[in-house]
C-alpha atoms as a PDB file:
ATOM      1  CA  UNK A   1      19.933   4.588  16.402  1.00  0.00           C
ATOM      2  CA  UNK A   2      16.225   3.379  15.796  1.00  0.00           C
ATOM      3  CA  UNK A   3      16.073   0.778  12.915  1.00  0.00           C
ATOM      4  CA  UNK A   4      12.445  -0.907  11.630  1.00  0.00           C
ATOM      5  CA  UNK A   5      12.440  -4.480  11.476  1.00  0.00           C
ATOM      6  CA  UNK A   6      11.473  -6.492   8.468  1.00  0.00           C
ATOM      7  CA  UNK A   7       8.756  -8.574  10.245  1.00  0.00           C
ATOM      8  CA  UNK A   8       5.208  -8.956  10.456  1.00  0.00           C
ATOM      9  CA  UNK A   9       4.621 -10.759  13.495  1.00  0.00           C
ATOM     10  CA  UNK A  10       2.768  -9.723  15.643  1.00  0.00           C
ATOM     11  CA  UNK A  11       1.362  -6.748  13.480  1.00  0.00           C
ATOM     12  CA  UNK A  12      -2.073  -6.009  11.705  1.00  0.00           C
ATOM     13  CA  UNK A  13      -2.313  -4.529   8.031  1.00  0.00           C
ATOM     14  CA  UNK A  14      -5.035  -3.511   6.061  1.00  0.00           C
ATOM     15  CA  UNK A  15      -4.540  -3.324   2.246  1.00  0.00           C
ATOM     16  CA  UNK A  16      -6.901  -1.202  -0.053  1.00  0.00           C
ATOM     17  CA  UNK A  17      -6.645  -2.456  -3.412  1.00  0.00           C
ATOM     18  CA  UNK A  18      -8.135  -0.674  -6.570  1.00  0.00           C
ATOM     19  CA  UNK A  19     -10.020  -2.939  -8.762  1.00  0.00           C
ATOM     20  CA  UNK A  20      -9.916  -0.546 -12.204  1.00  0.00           C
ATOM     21  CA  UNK A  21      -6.676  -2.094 -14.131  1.00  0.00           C
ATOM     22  CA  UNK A  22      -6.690  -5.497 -12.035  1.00  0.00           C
ATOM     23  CA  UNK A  23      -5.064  -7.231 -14.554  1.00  0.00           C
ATOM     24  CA  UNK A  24      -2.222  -5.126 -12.195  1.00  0.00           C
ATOM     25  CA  UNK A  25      -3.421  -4.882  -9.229  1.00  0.00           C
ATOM     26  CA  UNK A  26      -4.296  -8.394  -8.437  1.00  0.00           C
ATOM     27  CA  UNK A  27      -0.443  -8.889  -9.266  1.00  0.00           C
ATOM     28  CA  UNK A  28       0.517  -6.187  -6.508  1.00  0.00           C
ATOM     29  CA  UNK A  29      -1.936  -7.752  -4.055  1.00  0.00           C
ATOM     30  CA  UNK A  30      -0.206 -11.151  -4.930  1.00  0.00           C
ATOM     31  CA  UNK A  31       3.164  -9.445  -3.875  1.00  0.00           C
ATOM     32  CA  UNK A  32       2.020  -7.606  -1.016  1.00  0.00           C
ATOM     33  CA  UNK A  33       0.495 -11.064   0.664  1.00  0.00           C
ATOM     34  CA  UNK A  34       3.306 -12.803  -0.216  1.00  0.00           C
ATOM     35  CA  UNK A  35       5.739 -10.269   1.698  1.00  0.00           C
ATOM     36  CA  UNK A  36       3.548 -10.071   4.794  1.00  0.00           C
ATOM     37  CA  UNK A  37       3.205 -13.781   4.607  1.00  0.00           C
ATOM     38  CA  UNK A  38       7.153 -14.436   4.363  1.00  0.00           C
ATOM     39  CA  UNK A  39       7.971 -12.379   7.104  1.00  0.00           C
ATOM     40  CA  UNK A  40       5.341 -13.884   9.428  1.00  0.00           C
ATOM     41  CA  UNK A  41       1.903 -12.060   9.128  1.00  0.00           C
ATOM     42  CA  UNK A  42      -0.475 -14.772   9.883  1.00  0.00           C
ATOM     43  CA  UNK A  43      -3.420 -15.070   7.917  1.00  0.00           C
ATOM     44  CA  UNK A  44      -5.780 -13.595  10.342  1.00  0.00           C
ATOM     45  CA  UNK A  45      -3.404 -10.491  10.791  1.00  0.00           C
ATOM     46  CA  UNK A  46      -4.199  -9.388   7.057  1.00  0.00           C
ATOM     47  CA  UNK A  47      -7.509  -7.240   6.205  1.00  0.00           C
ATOM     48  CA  UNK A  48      -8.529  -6.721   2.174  1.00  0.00           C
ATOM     49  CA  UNK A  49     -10.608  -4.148   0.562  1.00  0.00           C
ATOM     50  CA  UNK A  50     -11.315  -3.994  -3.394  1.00  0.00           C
ATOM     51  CA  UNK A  51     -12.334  -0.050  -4.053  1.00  0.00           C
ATOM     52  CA  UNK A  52     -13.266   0.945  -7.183  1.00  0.00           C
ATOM     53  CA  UNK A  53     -10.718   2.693  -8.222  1.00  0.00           C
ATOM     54  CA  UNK A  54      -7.036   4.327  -6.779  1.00  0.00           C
ATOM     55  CA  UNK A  55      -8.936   7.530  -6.363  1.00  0.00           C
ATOM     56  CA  UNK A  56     -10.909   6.192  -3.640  1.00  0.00           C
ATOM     57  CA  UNK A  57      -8.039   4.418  -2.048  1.00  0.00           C
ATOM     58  CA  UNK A  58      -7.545   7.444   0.345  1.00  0.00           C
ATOM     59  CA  UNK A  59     -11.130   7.414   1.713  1.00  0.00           C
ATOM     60  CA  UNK A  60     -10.833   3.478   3.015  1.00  0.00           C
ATOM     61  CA  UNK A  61      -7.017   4.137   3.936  1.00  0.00           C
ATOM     62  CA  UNK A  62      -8.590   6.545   6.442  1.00  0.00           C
ATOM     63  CA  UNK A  63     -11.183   4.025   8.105  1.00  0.00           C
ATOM     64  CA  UNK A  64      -8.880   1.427   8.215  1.00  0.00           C
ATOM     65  CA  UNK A  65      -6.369   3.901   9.875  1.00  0.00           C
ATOM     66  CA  UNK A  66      -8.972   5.814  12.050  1.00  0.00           C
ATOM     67  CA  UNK A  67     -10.433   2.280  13.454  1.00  0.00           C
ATOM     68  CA  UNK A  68      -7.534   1.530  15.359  1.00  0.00           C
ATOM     69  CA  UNK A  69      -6.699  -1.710  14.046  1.00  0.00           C
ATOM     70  CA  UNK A  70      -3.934  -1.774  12.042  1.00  0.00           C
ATOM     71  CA  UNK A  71      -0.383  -0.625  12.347  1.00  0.00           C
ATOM     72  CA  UNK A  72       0.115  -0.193   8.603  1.00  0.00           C
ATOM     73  CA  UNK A  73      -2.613   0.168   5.575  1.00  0.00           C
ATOM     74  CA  UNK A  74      -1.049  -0.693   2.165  1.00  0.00           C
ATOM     75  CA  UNK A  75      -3.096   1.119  -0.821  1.00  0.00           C
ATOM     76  CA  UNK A  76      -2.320  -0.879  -4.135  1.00  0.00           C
ATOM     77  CA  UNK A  77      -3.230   0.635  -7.352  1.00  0.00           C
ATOM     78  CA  UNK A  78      -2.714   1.312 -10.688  1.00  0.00           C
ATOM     79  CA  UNK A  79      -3.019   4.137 -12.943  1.00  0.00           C
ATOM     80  CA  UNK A  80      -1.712   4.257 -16.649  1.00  0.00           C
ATOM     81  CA  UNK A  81      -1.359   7.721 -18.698  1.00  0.00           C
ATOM     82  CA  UNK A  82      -4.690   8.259 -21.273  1.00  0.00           C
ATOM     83  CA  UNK A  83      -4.874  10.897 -23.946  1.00  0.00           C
ATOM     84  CA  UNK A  84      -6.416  13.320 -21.438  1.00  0.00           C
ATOM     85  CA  UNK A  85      -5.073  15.586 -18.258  1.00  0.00           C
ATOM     86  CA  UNK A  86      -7.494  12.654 -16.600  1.00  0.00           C
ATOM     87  CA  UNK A  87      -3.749  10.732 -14.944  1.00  0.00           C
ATOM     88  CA  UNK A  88      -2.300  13.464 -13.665  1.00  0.00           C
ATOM     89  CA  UNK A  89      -5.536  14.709 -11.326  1.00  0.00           C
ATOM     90  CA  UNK A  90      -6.145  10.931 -10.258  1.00  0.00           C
ATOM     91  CA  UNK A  91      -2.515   9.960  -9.752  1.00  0.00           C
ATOM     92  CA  UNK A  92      -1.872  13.317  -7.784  1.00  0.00           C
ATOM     93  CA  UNK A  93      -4.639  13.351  -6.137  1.00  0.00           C
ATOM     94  CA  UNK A  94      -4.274  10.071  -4.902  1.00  0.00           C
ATOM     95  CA  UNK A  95      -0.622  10.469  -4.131  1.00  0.00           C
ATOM     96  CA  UNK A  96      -1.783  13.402  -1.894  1.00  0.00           C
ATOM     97  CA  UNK A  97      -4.832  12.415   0.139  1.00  0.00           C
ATOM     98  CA  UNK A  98      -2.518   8.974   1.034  1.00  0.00           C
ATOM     99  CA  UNK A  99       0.073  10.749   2.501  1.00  0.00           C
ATOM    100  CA  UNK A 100      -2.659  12.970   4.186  1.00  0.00           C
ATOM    101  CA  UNK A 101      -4.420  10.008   5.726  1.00  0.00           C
ATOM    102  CA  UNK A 102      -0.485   8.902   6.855  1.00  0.00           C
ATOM    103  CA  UNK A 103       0.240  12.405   8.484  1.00  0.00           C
ATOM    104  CA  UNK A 104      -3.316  12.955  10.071  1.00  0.00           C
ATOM    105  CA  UNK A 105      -3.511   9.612  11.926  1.00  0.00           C
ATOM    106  CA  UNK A 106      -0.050   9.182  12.682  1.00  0.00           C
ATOM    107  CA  UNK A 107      -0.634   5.681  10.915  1.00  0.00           C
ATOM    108  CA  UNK A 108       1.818   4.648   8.005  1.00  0.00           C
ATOM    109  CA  UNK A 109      -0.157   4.186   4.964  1.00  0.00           C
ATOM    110  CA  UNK A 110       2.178   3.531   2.116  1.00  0.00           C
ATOM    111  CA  UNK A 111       1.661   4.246  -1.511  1.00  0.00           C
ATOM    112  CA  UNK A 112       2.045   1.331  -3.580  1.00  0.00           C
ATOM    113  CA  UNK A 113      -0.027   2.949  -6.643  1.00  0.00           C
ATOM    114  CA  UNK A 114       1.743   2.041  -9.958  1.00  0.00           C
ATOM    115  CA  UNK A 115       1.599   5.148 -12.341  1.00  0.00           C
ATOM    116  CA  UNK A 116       2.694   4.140 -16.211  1.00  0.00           C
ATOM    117  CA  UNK A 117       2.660   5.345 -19.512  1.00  0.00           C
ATOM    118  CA  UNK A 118       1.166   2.131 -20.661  1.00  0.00           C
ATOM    119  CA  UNK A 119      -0.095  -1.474 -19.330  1.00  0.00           C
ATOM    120  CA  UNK A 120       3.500  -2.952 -19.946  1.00  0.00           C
ATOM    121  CA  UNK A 121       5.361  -0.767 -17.965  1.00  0.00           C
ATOM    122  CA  UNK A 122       2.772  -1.356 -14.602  1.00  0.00           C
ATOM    123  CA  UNK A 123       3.132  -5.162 -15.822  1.00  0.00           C
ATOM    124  CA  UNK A 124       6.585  -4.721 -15.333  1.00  0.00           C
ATOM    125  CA  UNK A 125       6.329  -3.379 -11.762  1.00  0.00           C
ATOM    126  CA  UNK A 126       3.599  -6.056 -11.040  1.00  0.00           C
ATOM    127  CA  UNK A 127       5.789  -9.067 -11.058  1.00  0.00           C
ATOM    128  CA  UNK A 128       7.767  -8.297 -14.389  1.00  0.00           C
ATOM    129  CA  UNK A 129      11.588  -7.447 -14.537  1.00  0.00           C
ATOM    130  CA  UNK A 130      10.899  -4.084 -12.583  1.00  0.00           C
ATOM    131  CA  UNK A 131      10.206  -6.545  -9.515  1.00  0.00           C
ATOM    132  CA  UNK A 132       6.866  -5.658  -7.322  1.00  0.00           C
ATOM    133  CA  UNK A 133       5.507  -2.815  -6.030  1.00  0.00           C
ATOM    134  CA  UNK A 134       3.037  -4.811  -4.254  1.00  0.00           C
ATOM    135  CA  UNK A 135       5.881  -6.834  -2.622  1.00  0.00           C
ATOM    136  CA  UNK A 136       8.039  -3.723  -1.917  1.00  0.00           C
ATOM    137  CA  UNK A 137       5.001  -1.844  -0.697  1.00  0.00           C
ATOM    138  CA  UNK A 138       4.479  -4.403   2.233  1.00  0.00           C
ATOM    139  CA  UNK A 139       8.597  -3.999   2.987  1.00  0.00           C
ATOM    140  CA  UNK A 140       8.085  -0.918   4.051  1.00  0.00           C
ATOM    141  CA  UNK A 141       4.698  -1.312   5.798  1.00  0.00           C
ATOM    142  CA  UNK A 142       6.382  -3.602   7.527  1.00  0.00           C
ATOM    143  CA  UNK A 143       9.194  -1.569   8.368  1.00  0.00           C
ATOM    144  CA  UNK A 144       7.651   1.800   9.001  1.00  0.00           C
ATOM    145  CA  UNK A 145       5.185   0.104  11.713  1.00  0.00           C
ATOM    146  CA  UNK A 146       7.936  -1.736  13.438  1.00  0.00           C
ATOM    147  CA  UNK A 147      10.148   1.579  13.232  1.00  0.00           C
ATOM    148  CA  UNK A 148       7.398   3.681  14.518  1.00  0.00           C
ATOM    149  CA  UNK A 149       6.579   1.044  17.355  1.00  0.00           C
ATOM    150  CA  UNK A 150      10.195   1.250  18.900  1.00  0.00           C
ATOM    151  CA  UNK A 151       9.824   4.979  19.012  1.00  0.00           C
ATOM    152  CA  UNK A 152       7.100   4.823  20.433  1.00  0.00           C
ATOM    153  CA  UNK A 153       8.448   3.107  23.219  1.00  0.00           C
ATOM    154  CA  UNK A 154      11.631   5.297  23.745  1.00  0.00           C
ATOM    155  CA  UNK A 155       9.259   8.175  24.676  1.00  0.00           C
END
């Protein structure tokens, strides 16, 4: 049976953060570093990137996967429901071209993009009661890379 670890020694990560709605998104950055950090990603191991907004987290996603350097990319984001069809293009969009960038570099790039109806429900899965999405966004980095890394080597 092939099991990822929940470690970051040893690994590289790139996060892609979106700066529109940091009031979350510095929260989810807070978590994801604090993961990677607890589980042994030095400090020199971890690459950031502020993008305008989760729309263009696919684009860097892709040059941090394409370069090489990184076993994992972690796009943090957050986008909260308006009174316009505006959410669902950007948060579909985005979901989409992620998982794209995952399945045509054979990187994992994991989606930790808050979507909410409102700024208290992404607070809650900043930090609040909901927990972190940053935080569980860099679990699974973390495991994904390690996974695909010992399966790798059973070829």
């Amino acid at each position: 049976m092939l099991e990822g670890q929940l470690t970051a020694q040893g690994l590289q990560f790139a996060i892609a953060v979106s700066r529109f709605n940091s009031l979350v998104t510095t929260r989810l950055l807070d978590g994801a570093l604090d993961a990677l950090r607890r589980h042994g990603a030095s400090e020199d191991a971890i690459t950031v990137a502020w993008v305008p907004g989760s729309f263009e987290l696919p684009l860097i996603a892709k040059q941090f996967a394409q370069s090489g350097r990184y076993d994992s990319v972690i796009c943090l984001g957050c986008i909260l429901r308006g009174d316009t069809p505006h959410f669902e293009y950007v948060a579909s969009e985005t979901a989409k071209g992620i998982a794209q960038v995952a399945l045509d570099t054979g990187v994992p790039v994991v989606f930790g993009v808050v979507t909410a109806d409102n700024l208290e429900q992404a607070l809650e899965r900043a930090g609040g009661k909901a927990g972190n999405r940053g935080f569980d966004a860099a679990m699974t980095a973390m495991e994904i890379a390690n996974l695909l890394k010992t399966f790798r080597a059973e070829l």
